[in-house]
Protein backbone atom coordinates (compact mmCIF):
# COMPACT_ATOMS: atom_id res chain seq x y z
CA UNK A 1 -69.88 83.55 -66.26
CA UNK A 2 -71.58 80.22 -65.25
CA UNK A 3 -70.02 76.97 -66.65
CA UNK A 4 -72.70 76.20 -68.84
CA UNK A 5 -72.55 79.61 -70.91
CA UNK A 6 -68.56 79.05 -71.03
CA UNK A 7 -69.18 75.67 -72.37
CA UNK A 8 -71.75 77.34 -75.09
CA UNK A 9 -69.11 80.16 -75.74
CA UNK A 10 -65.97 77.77 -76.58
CA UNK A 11 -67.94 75.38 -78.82
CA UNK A 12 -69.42 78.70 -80.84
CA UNK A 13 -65.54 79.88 -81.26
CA UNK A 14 -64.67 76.74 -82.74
CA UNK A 15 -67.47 76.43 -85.03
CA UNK A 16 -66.63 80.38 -86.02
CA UNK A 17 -62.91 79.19 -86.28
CA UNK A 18 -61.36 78.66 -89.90
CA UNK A 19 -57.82 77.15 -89.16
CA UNK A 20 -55.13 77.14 -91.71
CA UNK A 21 -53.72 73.77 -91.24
CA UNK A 22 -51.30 71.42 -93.02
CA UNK A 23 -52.25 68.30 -94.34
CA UNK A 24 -50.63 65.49 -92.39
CA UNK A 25 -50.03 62.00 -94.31
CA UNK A 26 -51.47 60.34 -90.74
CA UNK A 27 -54.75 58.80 -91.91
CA UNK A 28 -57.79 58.36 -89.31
CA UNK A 29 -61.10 56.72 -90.39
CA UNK A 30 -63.91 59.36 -90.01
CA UNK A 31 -66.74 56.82 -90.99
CA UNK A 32 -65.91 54.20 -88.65
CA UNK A 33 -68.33 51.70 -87.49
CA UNK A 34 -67.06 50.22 -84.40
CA UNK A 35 -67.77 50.98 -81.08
CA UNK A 36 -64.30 52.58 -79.62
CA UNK A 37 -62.79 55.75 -79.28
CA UNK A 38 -60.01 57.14 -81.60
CA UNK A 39 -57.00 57.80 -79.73
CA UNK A 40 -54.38 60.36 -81.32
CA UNK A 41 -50.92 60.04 -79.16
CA UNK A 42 -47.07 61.29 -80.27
CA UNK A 43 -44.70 63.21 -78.48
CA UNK A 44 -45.11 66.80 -77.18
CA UNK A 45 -45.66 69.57 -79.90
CA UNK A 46 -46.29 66.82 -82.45
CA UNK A 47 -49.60 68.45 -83.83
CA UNK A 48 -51.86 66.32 -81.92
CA UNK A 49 -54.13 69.09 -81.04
CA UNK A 50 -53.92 70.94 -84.79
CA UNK A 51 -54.20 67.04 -86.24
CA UNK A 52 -58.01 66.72 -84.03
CA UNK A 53 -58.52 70.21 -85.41
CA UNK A 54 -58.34 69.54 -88.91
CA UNK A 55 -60.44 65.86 -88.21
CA UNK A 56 -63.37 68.77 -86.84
CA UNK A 57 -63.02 71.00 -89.89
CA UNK A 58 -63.01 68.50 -92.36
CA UNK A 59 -66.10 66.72 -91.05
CA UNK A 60 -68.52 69.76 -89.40
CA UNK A 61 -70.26 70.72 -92.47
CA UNK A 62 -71.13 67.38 -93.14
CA UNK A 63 -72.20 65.77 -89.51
CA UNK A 64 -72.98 67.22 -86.04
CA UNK A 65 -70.23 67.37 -84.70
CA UNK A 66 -68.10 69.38 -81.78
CA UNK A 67 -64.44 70.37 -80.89
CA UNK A 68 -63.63 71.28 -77.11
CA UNK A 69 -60.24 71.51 -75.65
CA UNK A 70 -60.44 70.76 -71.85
CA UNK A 71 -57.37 73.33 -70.62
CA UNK A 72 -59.33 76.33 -71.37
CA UNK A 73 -59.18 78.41 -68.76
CA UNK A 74 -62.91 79.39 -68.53
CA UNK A 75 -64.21 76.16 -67.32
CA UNK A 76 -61.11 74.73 -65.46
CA UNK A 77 -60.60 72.62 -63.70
CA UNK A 78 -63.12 70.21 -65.91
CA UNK A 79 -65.03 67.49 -64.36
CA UNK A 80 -67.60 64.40 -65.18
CA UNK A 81 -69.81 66.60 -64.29
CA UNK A 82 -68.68 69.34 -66.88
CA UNK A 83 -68.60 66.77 -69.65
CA UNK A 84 -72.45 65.75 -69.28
CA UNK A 85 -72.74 69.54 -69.35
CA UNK A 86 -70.50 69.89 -72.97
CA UNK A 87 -73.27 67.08 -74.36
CA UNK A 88 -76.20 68.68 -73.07
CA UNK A 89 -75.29 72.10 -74.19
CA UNK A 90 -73.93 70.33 -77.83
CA UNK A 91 -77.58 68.89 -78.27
CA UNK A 92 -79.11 72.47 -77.66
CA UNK A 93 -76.57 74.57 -79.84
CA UNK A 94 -76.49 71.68 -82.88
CA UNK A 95 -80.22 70.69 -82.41
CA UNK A 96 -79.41 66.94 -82.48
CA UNK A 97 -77.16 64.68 -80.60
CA UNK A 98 -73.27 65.29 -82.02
CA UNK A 99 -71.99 62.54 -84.15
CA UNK A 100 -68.29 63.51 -83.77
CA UNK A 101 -66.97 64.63 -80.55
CA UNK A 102 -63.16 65.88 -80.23
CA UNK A 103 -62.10 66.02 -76.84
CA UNK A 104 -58.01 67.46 -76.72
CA UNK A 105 -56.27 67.38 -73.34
CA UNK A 106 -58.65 65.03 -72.33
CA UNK A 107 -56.57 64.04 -69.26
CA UNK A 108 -57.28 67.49 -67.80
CA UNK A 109 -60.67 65.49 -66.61
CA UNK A 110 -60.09 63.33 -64.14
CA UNK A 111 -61.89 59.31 -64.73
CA UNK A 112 -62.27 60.87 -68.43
CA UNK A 113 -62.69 57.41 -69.50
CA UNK A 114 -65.67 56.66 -68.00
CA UNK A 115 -67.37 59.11 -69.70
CA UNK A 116 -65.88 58.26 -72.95
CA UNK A 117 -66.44 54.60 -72.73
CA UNK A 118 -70.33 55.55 -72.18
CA UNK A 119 -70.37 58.29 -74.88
CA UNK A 120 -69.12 55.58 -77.46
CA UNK A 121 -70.78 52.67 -76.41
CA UNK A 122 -74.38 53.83 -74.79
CA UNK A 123 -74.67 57.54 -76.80
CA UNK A 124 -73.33 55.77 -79.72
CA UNK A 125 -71.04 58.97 -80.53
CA UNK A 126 -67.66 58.79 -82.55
CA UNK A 127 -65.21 59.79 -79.73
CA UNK A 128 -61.61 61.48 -80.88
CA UNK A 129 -59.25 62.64 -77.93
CA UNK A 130 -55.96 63.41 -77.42
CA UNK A 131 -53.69 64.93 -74.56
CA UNK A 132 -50.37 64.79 -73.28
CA UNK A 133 -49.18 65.89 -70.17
CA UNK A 134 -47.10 65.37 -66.64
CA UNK A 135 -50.41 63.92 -65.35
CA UNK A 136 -50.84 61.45 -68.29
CA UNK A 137 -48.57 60.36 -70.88
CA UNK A 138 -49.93 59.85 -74.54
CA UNK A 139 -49.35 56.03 -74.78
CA UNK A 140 -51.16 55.65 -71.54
CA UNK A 141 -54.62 56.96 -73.05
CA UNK A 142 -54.93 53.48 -74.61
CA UNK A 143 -54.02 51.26 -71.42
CA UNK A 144 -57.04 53.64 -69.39
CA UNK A 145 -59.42 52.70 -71.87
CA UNK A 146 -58.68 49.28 -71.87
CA UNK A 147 -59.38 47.96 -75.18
CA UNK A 148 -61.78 50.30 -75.67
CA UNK A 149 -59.59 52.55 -78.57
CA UNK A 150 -57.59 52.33 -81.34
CA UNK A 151 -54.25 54.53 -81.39
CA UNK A 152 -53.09 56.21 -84.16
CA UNK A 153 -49.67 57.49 -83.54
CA UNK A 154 -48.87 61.50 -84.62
CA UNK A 155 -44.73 62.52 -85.21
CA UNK A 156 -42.87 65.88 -86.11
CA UNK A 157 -43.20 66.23 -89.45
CA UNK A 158 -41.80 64.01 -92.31
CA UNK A 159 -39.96 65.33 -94.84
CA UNK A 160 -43.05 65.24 -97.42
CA UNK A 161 -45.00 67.10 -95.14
CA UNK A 162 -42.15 69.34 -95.16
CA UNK A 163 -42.25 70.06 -98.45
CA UNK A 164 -46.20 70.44 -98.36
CA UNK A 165 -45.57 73.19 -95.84
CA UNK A 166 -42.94 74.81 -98.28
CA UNK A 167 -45.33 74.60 -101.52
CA UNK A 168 -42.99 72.63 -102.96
CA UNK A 169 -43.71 69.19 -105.58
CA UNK A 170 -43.78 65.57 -104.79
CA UNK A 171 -42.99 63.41 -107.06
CA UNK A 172 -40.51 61.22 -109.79
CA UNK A 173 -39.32 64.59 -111.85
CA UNK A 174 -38.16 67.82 -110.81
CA UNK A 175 -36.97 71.30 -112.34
CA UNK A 176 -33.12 72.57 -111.65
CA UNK A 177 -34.67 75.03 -109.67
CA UNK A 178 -37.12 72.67 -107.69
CA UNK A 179 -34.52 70.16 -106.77
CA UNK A 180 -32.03 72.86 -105.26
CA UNK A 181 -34.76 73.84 -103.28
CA UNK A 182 -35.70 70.16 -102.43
CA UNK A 183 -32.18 69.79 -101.30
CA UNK A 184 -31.76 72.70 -99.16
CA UNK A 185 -35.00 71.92 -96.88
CA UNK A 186 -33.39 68.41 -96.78
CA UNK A 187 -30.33 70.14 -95.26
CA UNK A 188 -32.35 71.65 -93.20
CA UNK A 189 -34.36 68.73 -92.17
CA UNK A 190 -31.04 66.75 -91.06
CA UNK A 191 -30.10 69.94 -88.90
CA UNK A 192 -33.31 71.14 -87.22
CA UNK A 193 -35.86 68.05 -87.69
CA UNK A 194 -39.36 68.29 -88.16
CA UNK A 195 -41.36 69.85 -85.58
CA UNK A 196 -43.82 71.90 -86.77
CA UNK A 197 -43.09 75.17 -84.82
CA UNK A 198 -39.43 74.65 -85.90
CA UNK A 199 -40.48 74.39 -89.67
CA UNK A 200 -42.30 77.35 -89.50
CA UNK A 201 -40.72 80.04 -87.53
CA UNK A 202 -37.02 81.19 -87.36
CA UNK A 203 -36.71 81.23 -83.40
CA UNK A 204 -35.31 77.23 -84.12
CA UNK A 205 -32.79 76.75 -81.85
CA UNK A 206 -34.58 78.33 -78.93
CA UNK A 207 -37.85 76.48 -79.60
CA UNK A 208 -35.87 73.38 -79.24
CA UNK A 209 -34.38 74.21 -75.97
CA UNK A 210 -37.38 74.83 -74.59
CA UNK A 211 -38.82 71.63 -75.74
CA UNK A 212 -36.02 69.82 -74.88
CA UNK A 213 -36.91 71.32 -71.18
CA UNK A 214 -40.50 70.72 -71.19
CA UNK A 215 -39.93 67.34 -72.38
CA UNK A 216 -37.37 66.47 -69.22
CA UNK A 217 -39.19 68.37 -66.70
CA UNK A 218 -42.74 67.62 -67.25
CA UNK A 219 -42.76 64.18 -68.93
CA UNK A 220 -39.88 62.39 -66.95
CA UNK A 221 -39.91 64.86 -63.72
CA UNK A 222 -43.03 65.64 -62.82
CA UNK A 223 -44.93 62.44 -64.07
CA UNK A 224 -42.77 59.71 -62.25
CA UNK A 225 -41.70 62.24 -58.86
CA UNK A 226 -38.33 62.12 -59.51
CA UNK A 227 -35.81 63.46 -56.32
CA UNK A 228 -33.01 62.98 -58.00
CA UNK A 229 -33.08 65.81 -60.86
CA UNK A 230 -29.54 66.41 -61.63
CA UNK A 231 -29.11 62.52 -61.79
CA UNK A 232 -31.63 62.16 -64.39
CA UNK A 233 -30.68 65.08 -66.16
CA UNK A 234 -27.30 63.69 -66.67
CA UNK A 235 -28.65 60.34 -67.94
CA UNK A 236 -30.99 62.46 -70.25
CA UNK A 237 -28.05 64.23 -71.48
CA UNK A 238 -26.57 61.00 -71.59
CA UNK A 239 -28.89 59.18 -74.04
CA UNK A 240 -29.12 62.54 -76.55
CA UNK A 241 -25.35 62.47 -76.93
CA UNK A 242 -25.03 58.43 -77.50
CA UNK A 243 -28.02 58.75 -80.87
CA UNK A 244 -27.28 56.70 -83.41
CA UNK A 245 -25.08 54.68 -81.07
CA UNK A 246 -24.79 51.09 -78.94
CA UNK A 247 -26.05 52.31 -75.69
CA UNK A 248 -24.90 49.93 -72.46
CA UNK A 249 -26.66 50.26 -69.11
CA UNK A 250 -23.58 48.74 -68.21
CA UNK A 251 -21.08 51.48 -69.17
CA UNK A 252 -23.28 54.05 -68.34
CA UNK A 253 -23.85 52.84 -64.42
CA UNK A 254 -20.14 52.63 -64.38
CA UNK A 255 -19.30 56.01 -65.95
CA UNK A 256 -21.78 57.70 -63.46
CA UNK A 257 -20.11 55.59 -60.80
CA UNK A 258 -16.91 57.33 -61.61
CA UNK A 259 -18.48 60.64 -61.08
CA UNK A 260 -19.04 59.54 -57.43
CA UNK A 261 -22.93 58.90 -58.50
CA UNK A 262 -24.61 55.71 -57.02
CA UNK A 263 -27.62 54.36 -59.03
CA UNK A 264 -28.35 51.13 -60.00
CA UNK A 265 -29.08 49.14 -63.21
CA UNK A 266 -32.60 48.89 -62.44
CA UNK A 267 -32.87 52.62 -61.73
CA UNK A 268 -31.20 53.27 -65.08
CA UNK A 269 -33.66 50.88 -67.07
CA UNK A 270 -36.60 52.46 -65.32
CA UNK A 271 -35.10 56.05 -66.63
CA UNK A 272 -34.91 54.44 -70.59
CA UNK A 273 -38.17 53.01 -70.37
CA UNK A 274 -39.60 56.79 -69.33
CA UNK A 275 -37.69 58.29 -72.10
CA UNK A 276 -39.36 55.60 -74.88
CA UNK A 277 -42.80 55.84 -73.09
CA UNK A 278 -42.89 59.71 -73.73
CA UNK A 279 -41.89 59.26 -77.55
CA UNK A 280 -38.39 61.05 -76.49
CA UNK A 281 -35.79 57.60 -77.01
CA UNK A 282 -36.08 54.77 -78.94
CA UNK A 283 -33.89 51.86 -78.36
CA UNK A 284 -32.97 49.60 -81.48
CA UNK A 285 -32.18 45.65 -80.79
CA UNK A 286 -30.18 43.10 -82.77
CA UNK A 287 -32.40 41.03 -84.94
CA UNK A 288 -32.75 37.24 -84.41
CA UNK A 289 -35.12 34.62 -84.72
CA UNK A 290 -33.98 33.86 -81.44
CA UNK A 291 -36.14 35.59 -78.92
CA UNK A 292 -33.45 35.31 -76.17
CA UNK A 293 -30.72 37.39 -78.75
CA UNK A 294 -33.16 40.26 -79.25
CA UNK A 295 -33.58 40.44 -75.50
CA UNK A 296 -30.24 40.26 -74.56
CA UNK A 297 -28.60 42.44 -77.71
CA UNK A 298 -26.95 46.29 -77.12
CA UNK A 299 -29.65 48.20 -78.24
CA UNK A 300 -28.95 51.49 -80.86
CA UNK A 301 -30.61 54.36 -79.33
CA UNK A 302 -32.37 56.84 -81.37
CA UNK A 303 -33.92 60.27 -80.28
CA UNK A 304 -37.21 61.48 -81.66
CA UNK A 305 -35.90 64.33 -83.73
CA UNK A 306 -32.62 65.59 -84.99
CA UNK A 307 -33.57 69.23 -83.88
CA UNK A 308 -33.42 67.88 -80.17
CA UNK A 309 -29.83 66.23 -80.93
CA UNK A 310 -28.94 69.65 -81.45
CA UNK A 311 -29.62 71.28 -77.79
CA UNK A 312 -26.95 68.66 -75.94
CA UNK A 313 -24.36 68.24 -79.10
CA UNK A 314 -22.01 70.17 -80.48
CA UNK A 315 -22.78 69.49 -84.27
CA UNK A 316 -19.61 68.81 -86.00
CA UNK A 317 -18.89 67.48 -89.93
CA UNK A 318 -17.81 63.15 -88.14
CA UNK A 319 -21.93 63.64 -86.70
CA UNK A 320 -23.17 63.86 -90.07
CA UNK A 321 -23.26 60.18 -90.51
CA UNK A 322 -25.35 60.28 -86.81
CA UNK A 323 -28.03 62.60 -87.32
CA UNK A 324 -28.39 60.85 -91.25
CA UNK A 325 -28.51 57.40 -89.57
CA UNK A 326 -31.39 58.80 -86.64
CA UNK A 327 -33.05 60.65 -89.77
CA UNK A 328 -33.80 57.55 -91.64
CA UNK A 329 -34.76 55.31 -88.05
CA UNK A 330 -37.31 57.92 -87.38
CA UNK A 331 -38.80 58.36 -90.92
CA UNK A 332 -39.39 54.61 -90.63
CA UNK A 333 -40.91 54.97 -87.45
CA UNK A 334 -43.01 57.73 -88.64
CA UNK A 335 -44.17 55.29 -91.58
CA UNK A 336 -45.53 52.69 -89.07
CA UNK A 337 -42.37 50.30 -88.35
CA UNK A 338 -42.17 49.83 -85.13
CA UNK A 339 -38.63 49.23 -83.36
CA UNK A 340 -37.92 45.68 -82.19
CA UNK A 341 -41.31 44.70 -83.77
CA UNK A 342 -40.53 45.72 -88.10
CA UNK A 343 -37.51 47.28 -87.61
CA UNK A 344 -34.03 46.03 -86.37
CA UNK A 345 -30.72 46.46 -86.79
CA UNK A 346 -28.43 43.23 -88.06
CA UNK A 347 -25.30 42.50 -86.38
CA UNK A 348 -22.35 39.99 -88.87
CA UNK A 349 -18.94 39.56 -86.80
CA UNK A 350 -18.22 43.30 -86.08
CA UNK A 351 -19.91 45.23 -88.61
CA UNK A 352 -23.57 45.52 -89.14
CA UNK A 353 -26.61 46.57 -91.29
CA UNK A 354 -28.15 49.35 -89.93
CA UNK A 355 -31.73 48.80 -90.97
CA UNK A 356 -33.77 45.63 -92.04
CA UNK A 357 -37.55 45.54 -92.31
CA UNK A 358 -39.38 42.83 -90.98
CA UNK A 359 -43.04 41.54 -92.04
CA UNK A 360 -45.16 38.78 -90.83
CA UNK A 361 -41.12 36.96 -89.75
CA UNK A 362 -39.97 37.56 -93.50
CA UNK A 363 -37.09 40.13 -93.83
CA UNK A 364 -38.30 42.09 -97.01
CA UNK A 365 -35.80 44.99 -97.03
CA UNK A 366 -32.10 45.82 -95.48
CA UNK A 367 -30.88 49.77 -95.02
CA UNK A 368 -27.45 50.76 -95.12
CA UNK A 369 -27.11 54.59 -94.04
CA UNK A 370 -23.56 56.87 -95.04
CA UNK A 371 -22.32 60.18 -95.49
CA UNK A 372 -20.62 59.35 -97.68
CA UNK A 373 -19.83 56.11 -100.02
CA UNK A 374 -16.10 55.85 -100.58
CA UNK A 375 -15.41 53.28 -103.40
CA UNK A 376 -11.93 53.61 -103.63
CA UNK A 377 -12.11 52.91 -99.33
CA UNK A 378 -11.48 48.90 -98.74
CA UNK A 379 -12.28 49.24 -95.22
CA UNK A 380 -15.54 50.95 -95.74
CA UNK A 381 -16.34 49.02 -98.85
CA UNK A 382 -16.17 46.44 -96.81
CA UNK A 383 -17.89 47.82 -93.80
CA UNK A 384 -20.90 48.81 -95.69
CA UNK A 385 -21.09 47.22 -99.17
CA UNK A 386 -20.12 43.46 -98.52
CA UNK A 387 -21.75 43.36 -95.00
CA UNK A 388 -24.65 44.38 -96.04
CA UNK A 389 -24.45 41.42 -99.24
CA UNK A 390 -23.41 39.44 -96.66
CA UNK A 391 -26.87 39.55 -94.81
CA UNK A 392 -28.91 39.71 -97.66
CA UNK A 393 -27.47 35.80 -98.29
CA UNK A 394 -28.20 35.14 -94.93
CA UNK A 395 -31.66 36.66 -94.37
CA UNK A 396 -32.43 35.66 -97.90
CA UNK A 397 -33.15 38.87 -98.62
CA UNK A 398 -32.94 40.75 -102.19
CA UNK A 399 -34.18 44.60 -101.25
CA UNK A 400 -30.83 46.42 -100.80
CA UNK A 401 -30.51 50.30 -100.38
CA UNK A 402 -27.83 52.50 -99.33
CA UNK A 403 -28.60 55.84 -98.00
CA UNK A 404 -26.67 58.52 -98.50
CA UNK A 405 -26.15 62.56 -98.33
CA UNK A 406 -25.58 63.09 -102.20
CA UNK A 407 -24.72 60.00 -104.34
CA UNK A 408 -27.22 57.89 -106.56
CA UNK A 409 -26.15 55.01 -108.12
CA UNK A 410 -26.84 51.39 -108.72
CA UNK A 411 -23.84 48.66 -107.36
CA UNK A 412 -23.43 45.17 -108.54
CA UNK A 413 -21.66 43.39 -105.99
CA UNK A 414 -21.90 39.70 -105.81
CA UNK A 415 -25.05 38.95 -107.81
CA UNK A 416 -26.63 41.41 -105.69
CA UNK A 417 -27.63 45.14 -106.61
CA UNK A 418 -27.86 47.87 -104.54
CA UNK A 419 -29.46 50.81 -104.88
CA UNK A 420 -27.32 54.10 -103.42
CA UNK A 421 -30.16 56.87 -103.06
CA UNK A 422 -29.17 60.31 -101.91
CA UNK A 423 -31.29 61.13 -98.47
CA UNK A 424 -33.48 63.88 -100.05
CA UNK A 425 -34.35 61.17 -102.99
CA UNK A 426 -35.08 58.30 -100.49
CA UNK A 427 -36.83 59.92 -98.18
CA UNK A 428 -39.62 61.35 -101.03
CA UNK A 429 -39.82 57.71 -102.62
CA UNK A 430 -39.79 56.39 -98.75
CA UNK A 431 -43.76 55.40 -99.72
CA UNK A 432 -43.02 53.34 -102.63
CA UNK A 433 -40.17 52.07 -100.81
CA UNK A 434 -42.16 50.64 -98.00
CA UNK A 435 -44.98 49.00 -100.06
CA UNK A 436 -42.62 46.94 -102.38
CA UNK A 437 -41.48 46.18 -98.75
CA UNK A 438 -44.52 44.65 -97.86
């Protein structure tokens, strides 16, 4: 079979193909005017290529358009060469020039960008691509096209799209029957996270093994040459075990130093800065208006999914309070905040507020996150109720929420109310939430 006909043959599948897919809440402009490419990026098994999927089928009855995934095995490796080939073969099976081209694992191409920047900007076609892989991480689409894109960022599910997938409501009111159902996905949720696969098949804990695998091996491994495997493995064990904690460079260099391990600091940054560029870790700093306290804070550390927290932990009832506290960071980060930019944590004497929202340098909205609110508890009354009054005062700030597992109520403390939401509540009223945030 020559290239050409191969090229012809996947394009007619995917114009044959009727894909069931779910809705996801991540909104791309299909009627876009200027001259870049879209860029979808996330972590691995995100949805990225089911996400450019449903773009294809939502748009192919209405415009020209074409889907082609670059890793099929019928025409690879692809080349520059093969990509003229997909338009001149596109212009004889749709009659016209396509208006819409989706191009997934577009880094299987190598100098792909070329021929994107001259598809957008000389053919005048709407360019969509996406890819992830040891040979090109998803973030570093953008930086190749230089300027030329705009990203859109793709996560595991959130917990509406959960319940999409489940047939089950959205909204202010629900049945007996629909909330206990509402509450056990959000059990769920907390346990196993949100990736897709996981959501939808009953193999969970071995799916996330294997991602947790393919996430170490190919995205930190393979893609920066690492020697020193069982190193890096530790450290990677390291950070999934420390979620929802203060994570020190520091005390880690020294505890590995104790093993009889020698690696420096610097080695140790480079490994975090992998882990965050893949989408895997997300380090949380102390918020300041001081540039140099932001810089120099302990960041929180955060993992992309709970599911993943599950493959190095051993999930006990005290890591509740953990995998609730990384549920809510990465529900915010799936919403658009991005760490150390909108979101922060806020540090008063030794306690702190787990969450504030930041917009345009105006704190608009400060998150408390536990199990479980003891009111007859001084110490944690304390801990969590007057800290977080405390740094409203300071950051002039009147938005207050505690999130919890099960309680809703409404707290005057102060001259200040707070709002205690339980998780499954707050994180289906998360939209509303965020715009009276903004």
């Amino acid at each position: 079979m020559s290239k050409e006909y191969a090229i012809g043959q996947i394009i007619k599948e995917f114009q044959e193909k009727e894909e069931e897919i779910i809705e996801r809440e991540l909104k791309v402009p299909l009627d876009y005017t200027f001259r870049k490419a879209i860029s979808i990026v996330g972590p691995r098994r995100a949805g990225k290529t089911f996400y450019l999927l449903y773009l294809y089928q939502k748009i192919r009855k209405d415009s020209p358009s074409i889907f082609f995934p670059l890793d099929d095995d019928r025409i690879y490796p692809p080349s520059l060469k093969d990509l003229d080939l997909l338009l001149k073969v596109s212009r004889e099976i749709l009659g016209k020039k396509p208006v819409y081209l989706f191009l997934d694992e577009i880094q299987e191409v190598d100098s792909w960008e070329r021929f994107v920047k001259r598809a957008v900007e000389r053919e005048g076609i709407l360019v969509y691509i996406t890819g992830s892989s040891s040979r090109l991480l998803s973030k570093e689409i953008a930086s190749l096209l230089r300027g030329r894109t705009v990203v859109y960022e793709i996560f595991p599910f959130t917990f509406t799209e959960v319940l999409k997938a489940r047939n089950l409501p959205l909204g202010k009111y629900f049945s007996s029957r629909e909330e206990a159902a509402i509450k056990r996905e959000a059990e769920k949720y907390l346990e196993y996270g949100g990736f897709p696969e996981v959501i939808l098949r009953e193999e969970k804990e071995k799916i996330l093994r294997e991602y947790a695998e393919v996430m170490f091996y190919r995205d930190i491994v393979e893609r920066y040459k690492i020697r020193r495997i069982d190193t890096v493995k530790l450290f990677f064990k390291i950070v999934f075990t420390s979620f929802a904690r203060y994570f020190s460079i520091n005390k880690v260099a020294n505890y590995m130093k104790s093993l009889g391990l020698r690696i420096s600091k610097n080695s140790l940054y480079s490994y975090l800065d992998y882990m965050n560029d893949a989408y895997i870790a997300f380090p949380l700093r102390r918020f300041s208006y001081s540039l140099r306290i932001v810089e120099q804070s302990i960041p929180k550390i955060y993992v992309v999914d709970n599911g993943l927290a599950r493959v190095y932990n051993v999930i006990t009832p005290e890591m509740q309070g953990q995998l609730l506290e990384n549920l809510v960071f990465m529900e915010l980060r799936k919403r658009g905040f991005i760490e150390n930019e909108n979101i922060f944590y806020y540090k008063i004497n030794d306690n702190e507020v787990d969450f504030i929202i930041v917009d345009k340098g105006e704190v608009k909205q400060l998150i408390q996150v536990t199990y479980y609110l003891r009111y007859d508890d001084r110490e944690q009354w304390k801990r969590e109720v007057k800290t977080l009054v405390k740094a409203s005062k300071e950051l002039k700030c009147k938005k207050l929420v505690i999130v919890t597992w099960s309680q809703e109520d409404k707290i005057l403390e102060d001259n200040r109310e707070i709002e205690v939401k339980p998780l499954w509540r707050w994180l289906i009223d998360l939209k509303l939430l965020i715009r009276s945030s903004k």
